[in-house]
N, C-alpha and C. Protein backbone atom coordinates (compact mmCIF):
# COMPACT_ATOMS: atom_id res chain seq x y z
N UNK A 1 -54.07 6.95 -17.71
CA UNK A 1 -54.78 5.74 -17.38
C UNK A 1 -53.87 4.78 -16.61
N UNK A 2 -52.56 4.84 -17.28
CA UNK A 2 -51.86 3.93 -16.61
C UNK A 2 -50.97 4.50 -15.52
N UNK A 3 -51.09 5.81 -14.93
CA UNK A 3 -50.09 6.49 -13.99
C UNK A 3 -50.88 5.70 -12.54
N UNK A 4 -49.19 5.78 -11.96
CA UNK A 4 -49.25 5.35 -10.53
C UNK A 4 -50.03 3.71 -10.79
N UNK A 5 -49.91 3.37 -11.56
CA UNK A 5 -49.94 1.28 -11.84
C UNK A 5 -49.53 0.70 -10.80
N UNK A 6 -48.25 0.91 -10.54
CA UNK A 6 -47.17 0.26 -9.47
C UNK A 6 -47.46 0.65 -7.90
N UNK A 7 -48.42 1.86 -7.87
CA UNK A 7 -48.29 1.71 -6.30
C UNK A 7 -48.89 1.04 -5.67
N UNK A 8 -48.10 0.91 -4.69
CA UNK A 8 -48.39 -0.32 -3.39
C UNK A 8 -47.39 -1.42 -3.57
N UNK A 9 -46.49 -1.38 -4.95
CA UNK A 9 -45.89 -2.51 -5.01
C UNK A 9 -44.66 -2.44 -4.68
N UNK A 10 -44.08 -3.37 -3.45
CA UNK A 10 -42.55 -3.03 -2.71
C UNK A 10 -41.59 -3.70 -4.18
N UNK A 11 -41.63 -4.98 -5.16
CA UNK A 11 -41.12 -5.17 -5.71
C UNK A 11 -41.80 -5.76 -7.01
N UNK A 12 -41.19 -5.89 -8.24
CA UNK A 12 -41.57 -6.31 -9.58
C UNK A 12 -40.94 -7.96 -10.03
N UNK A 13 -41.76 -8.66 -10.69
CA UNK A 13 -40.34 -10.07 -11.20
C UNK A 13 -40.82 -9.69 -13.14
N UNK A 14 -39.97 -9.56 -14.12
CA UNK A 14 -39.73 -9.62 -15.29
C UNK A 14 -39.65 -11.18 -15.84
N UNK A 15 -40.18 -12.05 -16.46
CA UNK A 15 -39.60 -13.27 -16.74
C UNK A 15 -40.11 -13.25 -18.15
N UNK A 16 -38.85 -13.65 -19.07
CA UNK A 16 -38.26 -13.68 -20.01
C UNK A 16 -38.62 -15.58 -20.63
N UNK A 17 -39.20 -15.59 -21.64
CA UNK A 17 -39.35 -17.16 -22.27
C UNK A 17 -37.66 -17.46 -22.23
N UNK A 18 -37.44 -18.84 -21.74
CA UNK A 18 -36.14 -19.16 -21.75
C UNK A 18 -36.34 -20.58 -22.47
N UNK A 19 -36.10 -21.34 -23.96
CA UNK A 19 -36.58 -22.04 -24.26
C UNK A 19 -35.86 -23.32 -24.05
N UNK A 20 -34.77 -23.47 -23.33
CA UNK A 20 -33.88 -24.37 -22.86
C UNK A 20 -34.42 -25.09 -21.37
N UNK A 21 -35.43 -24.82 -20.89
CA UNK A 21 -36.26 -25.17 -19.48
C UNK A 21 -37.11 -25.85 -19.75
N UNK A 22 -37.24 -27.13 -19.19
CA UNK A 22 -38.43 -27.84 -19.22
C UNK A 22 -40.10 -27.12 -19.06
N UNK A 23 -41.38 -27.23 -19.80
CA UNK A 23 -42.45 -27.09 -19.60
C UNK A 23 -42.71 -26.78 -17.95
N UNK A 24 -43.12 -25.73 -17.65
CA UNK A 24 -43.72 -25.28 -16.27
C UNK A 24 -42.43 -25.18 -14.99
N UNK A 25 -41.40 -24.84 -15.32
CA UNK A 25 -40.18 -24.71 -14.95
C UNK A 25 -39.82 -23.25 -15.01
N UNK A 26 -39.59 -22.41 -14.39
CA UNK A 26 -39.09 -20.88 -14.12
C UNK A 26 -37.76 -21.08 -13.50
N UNK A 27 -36.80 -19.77 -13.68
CA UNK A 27 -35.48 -19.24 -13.16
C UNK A 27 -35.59 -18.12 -12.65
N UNK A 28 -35.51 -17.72 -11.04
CA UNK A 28 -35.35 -16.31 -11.34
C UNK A 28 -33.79 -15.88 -11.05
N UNK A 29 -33.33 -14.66 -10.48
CA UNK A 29 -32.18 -13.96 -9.99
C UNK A 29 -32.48 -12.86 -9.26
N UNK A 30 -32.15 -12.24 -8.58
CA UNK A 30 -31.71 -10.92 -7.93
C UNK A 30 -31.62 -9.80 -9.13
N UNK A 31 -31.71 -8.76 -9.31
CA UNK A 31 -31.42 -7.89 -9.53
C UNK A 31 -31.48 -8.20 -11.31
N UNK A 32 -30.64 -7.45 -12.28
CA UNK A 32 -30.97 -7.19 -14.08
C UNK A 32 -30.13 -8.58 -14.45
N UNK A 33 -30.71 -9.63 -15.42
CA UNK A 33 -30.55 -10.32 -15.69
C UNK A 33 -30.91 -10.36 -17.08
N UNK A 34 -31.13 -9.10 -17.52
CA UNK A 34 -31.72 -9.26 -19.14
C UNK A 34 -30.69 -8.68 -20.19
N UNK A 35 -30.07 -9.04 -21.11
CA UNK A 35 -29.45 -8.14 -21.99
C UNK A 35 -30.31 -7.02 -23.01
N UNK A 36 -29.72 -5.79 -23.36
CA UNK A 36 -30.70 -5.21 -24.45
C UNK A 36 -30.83 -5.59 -25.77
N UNK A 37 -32.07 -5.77 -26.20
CA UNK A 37 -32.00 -6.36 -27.57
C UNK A 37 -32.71 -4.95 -28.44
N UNK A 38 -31.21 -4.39 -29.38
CA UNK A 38 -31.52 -3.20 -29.76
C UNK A 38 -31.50 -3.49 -31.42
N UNK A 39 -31.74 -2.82 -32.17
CA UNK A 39 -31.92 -3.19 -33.37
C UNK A 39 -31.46 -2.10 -34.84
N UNK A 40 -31.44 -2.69 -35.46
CA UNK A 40 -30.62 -1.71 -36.87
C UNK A 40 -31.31 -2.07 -38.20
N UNK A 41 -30.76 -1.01 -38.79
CA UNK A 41 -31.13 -1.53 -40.62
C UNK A 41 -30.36 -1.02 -41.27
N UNK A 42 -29.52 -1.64 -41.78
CA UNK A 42 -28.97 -0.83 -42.78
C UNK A 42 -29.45 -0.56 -44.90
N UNK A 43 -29.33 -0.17 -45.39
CA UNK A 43 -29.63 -0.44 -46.11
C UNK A 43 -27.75 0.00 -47.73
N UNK A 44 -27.60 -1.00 -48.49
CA UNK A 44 -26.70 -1.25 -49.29
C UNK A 44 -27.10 -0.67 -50.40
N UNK A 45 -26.63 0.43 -51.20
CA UNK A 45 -27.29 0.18 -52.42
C UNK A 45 -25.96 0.35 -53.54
N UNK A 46 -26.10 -0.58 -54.52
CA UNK A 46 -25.22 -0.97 -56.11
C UNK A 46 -25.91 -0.48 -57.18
N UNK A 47 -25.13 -0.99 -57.78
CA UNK A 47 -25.39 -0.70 -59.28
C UNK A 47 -25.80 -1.47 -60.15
N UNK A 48 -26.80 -1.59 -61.01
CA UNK A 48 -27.61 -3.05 -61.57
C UNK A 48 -26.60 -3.25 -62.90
N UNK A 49 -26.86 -4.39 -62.96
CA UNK A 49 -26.21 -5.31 -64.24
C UNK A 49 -26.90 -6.29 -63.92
N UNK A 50 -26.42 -6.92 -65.40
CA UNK A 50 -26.88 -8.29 -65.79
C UNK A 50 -26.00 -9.40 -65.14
N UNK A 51 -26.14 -10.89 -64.41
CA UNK A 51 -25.42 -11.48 -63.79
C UNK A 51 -24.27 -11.78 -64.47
N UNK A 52 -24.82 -11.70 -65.94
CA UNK A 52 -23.14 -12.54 -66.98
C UNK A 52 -22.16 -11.45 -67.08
N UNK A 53 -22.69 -10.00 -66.77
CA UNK A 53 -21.21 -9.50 -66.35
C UNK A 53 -21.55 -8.13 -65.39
N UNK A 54 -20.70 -8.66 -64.06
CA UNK A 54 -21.06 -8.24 -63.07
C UNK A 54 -20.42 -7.26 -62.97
N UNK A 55 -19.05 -7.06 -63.82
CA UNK A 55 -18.60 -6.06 -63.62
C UNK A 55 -18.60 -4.61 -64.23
N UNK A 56 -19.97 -4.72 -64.72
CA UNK A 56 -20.11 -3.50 -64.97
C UNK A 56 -21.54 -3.09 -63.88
N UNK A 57 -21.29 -3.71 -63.16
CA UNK A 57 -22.10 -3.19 -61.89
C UNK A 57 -21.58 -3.03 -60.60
N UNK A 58 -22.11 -2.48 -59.43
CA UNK A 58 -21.83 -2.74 -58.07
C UNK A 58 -22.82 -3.56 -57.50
N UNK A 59 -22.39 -5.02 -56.87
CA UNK A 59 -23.05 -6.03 -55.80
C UNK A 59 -23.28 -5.80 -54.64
N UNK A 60 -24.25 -5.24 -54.09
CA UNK A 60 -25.14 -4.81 -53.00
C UNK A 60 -25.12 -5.62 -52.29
N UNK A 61 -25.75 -7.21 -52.87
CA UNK A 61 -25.82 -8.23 -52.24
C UNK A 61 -24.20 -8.91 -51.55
N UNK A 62 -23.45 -8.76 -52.58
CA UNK A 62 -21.81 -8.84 -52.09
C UNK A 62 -21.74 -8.29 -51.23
N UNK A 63 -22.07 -7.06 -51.34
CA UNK A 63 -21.26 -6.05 -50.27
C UNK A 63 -21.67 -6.44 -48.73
N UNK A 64 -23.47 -6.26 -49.23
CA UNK A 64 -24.28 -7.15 -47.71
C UNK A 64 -22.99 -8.21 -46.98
N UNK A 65 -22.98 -9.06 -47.75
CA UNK A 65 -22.83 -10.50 -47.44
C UNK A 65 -21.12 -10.18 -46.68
N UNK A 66 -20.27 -9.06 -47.21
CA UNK A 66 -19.08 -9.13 -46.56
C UNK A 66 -19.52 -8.31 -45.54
N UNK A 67 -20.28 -7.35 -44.92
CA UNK A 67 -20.64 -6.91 -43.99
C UNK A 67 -21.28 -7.79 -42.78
N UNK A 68 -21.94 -8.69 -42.88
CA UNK A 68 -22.02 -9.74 -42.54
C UNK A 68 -21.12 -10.52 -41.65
N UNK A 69 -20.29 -11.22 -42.35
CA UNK A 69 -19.01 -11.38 -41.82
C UNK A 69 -18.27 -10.70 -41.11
N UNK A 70 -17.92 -9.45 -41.35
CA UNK A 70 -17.04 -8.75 -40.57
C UNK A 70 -17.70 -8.52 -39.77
N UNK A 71 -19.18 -8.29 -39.32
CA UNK A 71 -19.63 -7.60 -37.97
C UNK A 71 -19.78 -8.95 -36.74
N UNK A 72 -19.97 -10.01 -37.53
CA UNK A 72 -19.51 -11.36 -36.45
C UNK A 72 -18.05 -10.94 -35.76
N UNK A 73 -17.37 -10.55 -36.27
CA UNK A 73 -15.62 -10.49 -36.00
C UNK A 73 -16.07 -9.28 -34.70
N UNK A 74 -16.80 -8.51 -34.68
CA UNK A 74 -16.85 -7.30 -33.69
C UNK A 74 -17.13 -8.17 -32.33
N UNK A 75 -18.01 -8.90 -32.24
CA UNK A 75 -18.41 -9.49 -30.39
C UNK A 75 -17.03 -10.51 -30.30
N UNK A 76 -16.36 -11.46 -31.33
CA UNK A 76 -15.73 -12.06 -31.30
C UNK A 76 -14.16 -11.33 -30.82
N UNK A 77 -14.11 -10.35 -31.41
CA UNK A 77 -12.43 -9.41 -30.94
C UNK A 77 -12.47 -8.49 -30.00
N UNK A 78 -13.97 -8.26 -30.09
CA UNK A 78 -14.10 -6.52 -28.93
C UNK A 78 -14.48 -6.61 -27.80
N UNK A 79 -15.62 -8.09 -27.47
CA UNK A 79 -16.10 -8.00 -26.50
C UNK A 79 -15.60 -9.52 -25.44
N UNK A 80 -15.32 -8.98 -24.23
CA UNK A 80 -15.24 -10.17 -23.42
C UNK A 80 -16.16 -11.20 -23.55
N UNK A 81 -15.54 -12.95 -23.06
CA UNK A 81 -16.67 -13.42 -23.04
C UNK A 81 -17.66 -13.18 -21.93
N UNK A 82 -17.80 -12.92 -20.73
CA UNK A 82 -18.66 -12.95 -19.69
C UNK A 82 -19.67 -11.81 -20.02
N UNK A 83 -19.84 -11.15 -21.05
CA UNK A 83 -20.38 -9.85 -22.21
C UNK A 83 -21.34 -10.60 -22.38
N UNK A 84 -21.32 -11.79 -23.31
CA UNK A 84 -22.58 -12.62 -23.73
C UNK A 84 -23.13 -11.82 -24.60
N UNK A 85 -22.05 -10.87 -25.37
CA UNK A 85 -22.60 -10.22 -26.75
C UNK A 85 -22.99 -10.80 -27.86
N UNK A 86 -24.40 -10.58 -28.41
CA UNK A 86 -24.38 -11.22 -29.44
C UNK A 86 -24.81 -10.52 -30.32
N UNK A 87 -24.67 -10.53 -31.94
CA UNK A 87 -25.23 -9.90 -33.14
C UNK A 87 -25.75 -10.53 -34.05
N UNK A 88 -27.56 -10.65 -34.35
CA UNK A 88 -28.19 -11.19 -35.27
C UNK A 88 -28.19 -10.76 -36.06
N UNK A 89 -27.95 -11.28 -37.32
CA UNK A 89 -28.67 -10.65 -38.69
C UNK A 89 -29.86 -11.67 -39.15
N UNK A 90 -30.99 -10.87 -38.74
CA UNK A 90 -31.97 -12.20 -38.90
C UNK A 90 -32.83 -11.93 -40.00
N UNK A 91 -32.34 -10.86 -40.92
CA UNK A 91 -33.03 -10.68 -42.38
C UNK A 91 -32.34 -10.30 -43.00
N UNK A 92 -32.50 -10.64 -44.26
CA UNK A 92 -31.56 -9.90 -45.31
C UNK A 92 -32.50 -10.12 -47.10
N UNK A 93 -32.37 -8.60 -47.24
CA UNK A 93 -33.55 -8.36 -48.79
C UNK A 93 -32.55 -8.15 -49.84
N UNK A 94 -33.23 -8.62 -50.70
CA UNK A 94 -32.22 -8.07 -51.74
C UNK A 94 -32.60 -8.49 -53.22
N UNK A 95 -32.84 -7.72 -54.30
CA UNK A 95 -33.12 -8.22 -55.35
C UNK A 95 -34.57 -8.38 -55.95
N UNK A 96 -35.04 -8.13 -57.39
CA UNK A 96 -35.79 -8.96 -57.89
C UNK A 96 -36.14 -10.18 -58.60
N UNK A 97 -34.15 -10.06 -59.23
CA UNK A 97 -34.39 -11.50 -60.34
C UNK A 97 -33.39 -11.94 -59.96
N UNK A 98 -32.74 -13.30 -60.34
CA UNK A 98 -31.96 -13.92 -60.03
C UNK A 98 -30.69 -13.75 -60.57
N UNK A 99 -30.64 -13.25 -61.94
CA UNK A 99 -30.01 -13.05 -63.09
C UNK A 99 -29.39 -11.59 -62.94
N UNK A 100 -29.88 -10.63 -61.86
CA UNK A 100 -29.64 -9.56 -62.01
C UNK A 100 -29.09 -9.10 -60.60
N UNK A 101 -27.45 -8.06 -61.25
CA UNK A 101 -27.22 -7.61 -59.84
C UNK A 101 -27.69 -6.45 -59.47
């Protein structure tokens, strides 16, 4: 249905919401101007206990939370700045009770 869409067309424009631009205001450029926004999941798993003693468990949520941290340190040490690398962690699950690791 959708083969051969593009013919007849000498060129394409891609535009990307840029939310730093005033209302009815566009940017374009020449040529790839987009970074890839690729995505992951990891998943942590511990060992349950009760919060009053944690150490007879493994913290999932700990562990999350130092993973976290250290993967900020990766665009910050590995990648140039003109890279414009960046790494979201824009969810994080964990748990049913509050009391429990």
């Amino acid at each position: 249905m959708s083969q051969n869409l593009l013919d007849g067309f000498d060129h394409a424009i891609g535009i990307h919401i840029n939310p730093n631009l005033p209302v009815g205001v566009f940017n374009a450029l020449p040529g790839a101007v987009s970074k890839s926004a690729d995505q992951f999941s990891i998943t942590f798993i511990g060992e349950m206990a009760h919060g009053a003693m944690p150490h007879k468990g493994v913290d999932a949520i700990a562990i999350a939370a130092a993973f976290i941290c250290e993967v900020q340190k990766v665009v910050s040490r590995e990648f140039p700045d003109p890279d414009a690398t960046v790494i979201t962690i824009g969810k994080i699950r964990g748990g049913e009770a509050a009391n429990i690791i």
